[in-house]
N, C-alpha and C. Protein backbone atom coordinates (compact mmCIF):
# COMPACT_ATOMS: atom_id res chain seq x y z
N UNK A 1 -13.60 13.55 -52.99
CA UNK A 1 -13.73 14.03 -51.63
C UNK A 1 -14.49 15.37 -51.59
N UNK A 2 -14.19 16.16 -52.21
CA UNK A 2 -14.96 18.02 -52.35
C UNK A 2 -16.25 17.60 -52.66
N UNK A 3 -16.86 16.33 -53.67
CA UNK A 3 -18.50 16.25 -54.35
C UNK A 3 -18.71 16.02 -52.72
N UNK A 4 -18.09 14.71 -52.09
CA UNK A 4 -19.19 14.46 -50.69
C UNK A 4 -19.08 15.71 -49.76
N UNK A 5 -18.33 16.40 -49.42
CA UNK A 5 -18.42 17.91 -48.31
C UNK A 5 -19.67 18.30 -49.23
N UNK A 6 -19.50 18.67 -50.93
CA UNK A 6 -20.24 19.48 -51.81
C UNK A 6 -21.95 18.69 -51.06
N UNK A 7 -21.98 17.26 -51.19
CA UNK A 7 -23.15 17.24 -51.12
C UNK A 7 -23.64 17.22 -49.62
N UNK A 8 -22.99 17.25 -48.56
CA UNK A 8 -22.86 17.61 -46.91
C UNK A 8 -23.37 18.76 -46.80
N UNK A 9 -22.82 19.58 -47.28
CA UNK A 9 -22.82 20.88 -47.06
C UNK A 9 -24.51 21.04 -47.71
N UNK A 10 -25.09 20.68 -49.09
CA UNK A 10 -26.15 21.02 -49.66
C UNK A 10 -27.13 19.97 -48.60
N UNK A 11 -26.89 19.06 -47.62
CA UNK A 11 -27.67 18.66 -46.56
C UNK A 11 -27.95 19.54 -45.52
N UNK A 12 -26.92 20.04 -45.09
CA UNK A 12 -26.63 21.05 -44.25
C UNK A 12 -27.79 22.56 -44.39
N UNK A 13 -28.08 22.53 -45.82
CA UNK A 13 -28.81 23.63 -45.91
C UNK A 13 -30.21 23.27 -45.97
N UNK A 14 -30.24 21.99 -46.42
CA UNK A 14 -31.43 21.91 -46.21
C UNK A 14 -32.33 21.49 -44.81
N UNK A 15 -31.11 20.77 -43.94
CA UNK A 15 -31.51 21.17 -42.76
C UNK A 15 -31.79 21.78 -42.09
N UNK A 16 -31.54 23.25 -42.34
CA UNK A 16 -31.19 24.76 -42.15
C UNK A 16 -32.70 25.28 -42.40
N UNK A 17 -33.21 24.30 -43.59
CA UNK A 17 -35.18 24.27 -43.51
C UNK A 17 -36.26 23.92 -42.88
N UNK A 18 -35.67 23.15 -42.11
CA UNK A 18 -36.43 22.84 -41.41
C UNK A 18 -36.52 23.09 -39.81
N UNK A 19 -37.79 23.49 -39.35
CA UNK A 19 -37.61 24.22 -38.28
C UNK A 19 -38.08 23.30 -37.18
N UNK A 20 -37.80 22.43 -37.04
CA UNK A 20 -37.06 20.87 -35.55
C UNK A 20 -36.09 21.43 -35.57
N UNK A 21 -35.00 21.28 -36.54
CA UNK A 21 -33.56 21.12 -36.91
C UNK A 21 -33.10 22.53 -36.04
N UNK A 22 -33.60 23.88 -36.99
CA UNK A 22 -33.23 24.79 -36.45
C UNK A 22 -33.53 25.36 -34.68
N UNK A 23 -35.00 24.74 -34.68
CA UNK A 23 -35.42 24.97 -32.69
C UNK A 23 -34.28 24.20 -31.80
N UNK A 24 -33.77 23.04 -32.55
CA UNK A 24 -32.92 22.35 -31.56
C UNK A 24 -31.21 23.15 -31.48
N UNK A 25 -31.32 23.87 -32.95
CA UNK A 25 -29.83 25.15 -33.20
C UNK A 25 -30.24 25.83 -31.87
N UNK A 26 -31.12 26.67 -31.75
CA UNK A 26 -31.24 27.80 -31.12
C UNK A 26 -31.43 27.38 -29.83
N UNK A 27 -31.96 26.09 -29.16
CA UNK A 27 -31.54 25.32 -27.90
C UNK A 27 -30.08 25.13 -27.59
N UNK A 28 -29.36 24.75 -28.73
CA UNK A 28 -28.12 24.81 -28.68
C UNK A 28 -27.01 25.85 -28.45
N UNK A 29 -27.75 26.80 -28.88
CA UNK A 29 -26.62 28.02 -28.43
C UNK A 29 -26.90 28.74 -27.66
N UNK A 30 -27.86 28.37 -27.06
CA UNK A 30 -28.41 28.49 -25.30
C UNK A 30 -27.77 27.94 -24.50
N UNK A 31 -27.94 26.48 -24.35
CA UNK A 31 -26.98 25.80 -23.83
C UNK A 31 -25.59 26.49 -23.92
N UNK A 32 -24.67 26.66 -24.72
CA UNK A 32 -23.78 26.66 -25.28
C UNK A 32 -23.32 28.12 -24.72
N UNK A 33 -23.96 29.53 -24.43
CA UNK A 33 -24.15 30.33 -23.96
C UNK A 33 -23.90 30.47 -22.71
N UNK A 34 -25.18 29.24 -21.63
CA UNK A 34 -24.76 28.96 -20.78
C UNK A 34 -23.54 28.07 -20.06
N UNK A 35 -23.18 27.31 -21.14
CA UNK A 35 -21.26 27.22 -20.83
C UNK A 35 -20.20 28.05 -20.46
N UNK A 36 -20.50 28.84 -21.15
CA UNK A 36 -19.61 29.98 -21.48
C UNK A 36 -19.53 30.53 -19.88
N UNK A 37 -20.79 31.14 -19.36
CA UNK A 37 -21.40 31.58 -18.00
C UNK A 37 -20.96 30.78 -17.08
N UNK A 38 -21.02 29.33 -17.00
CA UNK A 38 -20.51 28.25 -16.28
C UNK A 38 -19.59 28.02 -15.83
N UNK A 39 -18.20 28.73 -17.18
CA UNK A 39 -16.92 28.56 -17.05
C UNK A 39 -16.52 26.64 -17.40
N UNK A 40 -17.16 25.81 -17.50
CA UNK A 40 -16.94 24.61 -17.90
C UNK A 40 -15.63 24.18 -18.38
N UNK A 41 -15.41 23.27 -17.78
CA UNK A 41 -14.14 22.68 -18.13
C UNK A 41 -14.22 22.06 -19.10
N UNK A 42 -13.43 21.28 -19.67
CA UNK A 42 -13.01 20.85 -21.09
C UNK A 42 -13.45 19.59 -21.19
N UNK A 43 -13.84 18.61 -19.86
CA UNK A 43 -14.41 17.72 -19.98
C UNK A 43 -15.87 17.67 -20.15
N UNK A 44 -16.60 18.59 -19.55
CA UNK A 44 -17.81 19.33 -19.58
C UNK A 44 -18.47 19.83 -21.05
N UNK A 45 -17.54 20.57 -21.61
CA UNK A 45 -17.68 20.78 -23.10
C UNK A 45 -17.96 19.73 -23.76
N UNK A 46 -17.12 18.78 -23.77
CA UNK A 46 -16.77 17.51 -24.52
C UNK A 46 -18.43 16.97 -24.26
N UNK A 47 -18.74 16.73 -23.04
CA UNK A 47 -20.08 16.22 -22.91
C UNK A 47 -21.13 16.94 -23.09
N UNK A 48 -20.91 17.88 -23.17
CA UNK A 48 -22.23 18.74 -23.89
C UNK A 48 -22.15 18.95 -25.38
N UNK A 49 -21.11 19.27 -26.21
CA UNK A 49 -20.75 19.00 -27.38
C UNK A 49 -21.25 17.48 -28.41
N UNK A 50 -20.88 16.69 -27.78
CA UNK A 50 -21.41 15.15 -27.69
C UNK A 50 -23.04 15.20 -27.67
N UNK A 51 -23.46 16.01 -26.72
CA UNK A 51 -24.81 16.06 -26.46
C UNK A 51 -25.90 16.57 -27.42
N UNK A 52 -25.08 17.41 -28.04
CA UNK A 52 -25.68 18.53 -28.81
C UNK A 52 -25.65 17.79 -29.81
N UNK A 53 -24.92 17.04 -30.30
CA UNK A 53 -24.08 16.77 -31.67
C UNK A 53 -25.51 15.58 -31.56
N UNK A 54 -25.42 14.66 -30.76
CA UNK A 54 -26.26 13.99 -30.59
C UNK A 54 -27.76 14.08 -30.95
N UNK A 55 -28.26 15.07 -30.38
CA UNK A 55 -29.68 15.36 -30.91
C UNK A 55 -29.96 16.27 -32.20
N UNK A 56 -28.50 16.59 -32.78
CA UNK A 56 -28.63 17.09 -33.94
C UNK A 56 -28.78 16.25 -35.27
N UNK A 57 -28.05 15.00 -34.72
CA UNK A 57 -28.07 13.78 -35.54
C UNK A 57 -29.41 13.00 -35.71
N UNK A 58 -29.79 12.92 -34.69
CA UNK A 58 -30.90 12.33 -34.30
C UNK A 58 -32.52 13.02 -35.03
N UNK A 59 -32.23 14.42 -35.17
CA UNK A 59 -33.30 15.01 -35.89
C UNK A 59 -33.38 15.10 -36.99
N UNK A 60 -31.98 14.99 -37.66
CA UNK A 60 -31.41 15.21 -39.01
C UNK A 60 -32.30 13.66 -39.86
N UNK A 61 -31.52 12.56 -38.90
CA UNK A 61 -31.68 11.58 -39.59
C UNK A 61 -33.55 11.12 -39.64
N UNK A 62 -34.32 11.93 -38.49
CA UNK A 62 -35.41 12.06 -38.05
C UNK A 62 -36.52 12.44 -39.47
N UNK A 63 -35.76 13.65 -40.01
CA UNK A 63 -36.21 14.48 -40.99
C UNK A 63 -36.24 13.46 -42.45
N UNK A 64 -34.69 13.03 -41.98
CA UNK A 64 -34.28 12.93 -43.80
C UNK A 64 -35.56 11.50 -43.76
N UNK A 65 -35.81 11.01 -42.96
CA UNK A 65 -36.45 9.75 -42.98
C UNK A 65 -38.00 9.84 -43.51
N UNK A 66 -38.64 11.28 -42.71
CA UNK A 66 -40.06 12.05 -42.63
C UNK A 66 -40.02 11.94 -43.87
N UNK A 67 -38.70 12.97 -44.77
CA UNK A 67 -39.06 12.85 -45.96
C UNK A 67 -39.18 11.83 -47.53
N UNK A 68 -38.40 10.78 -46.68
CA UNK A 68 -38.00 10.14 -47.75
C UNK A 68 -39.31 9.36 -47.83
N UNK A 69 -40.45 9.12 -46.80
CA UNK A 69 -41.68 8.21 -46.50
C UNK A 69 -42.66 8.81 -46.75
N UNK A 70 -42.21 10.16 -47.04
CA UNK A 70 -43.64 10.97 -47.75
C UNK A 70 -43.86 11.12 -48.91
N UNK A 71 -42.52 10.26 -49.98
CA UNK A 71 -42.39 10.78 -51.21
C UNK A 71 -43.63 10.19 -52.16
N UNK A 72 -44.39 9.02 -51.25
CA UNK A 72 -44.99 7.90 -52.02
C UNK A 72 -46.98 8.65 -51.67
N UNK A 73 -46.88 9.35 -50.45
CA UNK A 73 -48.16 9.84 -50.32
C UNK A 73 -49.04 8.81 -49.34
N UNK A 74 -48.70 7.73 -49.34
CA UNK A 74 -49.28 6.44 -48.97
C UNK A 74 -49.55 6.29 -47.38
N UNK A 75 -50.49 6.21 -47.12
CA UNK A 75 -50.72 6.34 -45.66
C UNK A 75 -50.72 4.67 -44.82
N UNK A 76 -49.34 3.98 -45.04
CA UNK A 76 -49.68 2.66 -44.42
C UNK A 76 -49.18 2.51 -43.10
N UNK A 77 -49.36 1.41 -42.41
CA UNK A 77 -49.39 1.31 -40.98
C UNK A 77 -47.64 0.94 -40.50
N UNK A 78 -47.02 0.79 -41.73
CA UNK A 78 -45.71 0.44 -41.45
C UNK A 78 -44.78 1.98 -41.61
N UNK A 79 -45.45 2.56 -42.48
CA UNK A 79 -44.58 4.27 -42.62
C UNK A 79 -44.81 4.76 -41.14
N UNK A 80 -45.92 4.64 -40.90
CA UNK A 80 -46.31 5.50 -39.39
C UNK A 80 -45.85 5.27 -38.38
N UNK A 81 -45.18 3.36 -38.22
CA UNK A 81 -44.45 2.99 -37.60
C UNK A 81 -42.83 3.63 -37.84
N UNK A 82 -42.56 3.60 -38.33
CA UNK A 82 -41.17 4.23 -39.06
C UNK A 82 -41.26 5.34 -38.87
N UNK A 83 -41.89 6.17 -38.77
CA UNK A 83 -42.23 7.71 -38.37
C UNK A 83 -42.19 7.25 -36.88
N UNK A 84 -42.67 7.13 -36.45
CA UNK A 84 -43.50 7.23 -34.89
C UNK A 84 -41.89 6.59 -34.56
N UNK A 85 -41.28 5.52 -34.65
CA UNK A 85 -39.44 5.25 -34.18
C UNK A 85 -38.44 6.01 -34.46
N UNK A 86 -38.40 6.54 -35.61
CA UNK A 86 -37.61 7.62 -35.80
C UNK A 86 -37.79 8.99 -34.89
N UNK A 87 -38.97 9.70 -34.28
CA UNK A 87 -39.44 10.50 -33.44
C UNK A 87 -39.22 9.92 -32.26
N UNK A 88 -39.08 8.80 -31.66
CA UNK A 88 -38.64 8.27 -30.17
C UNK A 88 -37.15 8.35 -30.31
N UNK A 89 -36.83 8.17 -31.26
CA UNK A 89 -35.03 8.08 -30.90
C UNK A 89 -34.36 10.06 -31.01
N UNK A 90 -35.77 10.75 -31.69
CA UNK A 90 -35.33 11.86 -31.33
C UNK A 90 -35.35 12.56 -29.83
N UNK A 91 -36.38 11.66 -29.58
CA UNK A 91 -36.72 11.79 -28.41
C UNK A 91 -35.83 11.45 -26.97
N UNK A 92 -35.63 9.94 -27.67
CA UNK A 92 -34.08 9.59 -26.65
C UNK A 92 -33.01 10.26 -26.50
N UNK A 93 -32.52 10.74 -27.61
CA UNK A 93 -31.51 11.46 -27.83
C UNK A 93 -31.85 13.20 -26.95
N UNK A 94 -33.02 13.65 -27.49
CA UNK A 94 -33.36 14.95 -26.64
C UNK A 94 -33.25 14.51 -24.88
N UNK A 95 -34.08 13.45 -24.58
CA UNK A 95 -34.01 13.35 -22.62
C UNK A 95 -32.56 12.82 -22.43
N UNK A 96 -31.55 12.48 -23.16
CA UNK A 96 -30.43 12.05 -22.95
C UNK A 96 -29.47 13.34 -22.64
N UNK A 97 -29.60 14.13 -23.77
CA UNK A 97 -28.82 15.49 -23.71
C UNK A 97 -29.69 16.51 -23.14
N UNK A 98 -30.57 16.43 -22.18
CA UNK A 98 -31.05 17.22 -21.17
C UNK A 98 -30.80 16.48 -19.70
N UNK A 99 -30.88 15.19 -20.00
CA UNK A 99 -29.96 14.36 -18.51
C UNK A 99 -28.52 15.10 -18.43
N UNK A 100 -27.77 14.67 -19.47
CA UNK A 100 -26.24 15.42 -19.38
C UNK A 100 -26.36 16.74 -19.16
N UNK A 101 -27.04 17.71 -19.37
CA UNK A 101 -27.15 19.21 -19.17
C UNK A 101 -27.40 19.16 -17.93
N UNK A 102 -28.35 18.56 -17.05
CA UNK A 102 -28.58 18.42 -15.79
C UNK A 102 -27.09 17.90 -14.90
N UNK A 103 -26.38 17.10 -15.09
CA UNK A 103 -24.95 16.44 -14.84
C UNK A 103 -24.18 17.54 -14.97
N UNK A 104 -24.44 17.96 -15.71
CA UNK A 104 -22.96 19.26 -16.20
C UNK A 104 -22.95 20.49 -15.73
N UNK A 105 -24.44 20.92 -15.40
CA UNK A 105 -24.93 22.73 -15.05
C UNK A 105 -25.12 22.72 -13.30
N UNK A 106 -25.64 21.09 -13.31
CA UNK A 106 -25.88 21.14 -11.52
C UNK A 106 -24.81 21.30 -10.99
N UNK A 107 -24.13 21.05 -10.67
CA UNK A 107 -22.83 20.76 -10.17
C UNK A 107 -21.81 22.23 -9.69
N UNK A 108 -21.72 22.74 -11.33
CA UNK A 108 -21.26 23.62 -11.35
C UNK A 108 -22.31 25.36 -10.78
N UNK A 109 -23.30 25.27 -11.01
CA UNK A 109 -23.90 26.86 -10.90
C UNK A 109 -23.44 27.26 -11.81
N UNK A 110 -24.19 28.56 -11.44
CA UNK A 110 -23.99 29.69 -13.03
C UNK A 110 -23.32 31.21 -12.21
N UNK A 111 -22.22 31.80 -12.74
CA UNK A 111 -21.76 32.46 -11.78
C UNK A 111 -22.22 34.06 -12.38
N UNK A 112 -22.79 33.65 -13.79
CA UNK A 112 -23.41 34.65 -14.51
C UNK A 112 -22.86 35.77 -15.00
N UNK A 113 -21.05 35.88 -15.00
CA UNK A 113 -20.22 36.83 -15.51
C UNK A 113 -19.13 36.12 -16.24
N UNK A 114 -18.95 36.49 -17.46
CA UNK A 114 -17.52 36.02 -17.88
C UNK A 114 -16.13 36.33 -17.42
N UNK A 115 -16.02 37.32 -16.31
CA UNK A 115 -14.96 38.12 -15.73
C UNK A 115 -14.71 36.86 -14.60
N UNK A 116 -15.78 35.61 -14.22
CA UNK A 116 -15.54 35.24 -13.02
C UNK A 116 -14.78 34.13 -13.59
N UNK A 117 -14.97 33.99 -14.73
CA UNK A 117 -14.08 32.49 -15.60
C UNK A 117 -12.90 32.43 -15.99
N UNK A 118 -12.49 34.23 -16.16
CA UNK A 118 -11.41 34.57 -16.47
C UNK A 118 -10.50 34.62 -15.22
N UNK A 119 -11.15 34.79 -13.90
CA UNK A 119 -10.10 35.13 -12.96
C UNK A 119 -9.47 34.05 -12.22
């Protein structure tokens, strides 16, 4: 059980290299920022959490794929296909969790103080 976290975790960093992975971090704790501001309820979280988690997966598996099809150098019409699907489902996944951000932020407004979430 500790080798698979062990080798999670050494994914984790190497995700941490690549800068999709990380632009979609720093989208994320924007979002995530603006929760906070929102005051969001717990069901709200859950769906933005989901959301996030979502296009994090989606790039991850996006990447690990980029790289595993580059290992050969080979420029054929079926890698590019495999590239070019793997980039739409990042893609799905990105207009999916910007639909839900739209669902979750409209609704509510931004009241733009944390003092107003607390009261």
């Amino acid at each position: 059980m500790m080798r698979r976290i062990s080798h999670a975790m050494r994914g984790v960093r190497f995700a941490l290299q690549s800068r999709e992975i990380v632009g979609h971090m720093v989208i994320a704790l924007v979002v995530v920022f603006l929760g906070v501001l929102a005051c969001l309820d717990a069901t709200r979280w859950t769906l933005l959490v989901f959301a996030i988690g979502l296009v994090l997966v989606a790039e991850t598996l996006n990447t690990a794929l980029e790289q595993a099809l580059n290992v050969s150098g080979i420029h054929h019409p079926v890698i590019g296909r495999s590239k070019d699907l793997a980039a739409a489902a990042v893609l799905f996944a990105a207009l999916t969790a910007g639909a839900i951000g739209v669902f979750i932020f409209a609704p509510v407004g931004m009241s733009g103080t944390l003092a107003h979430c607390l009261s």
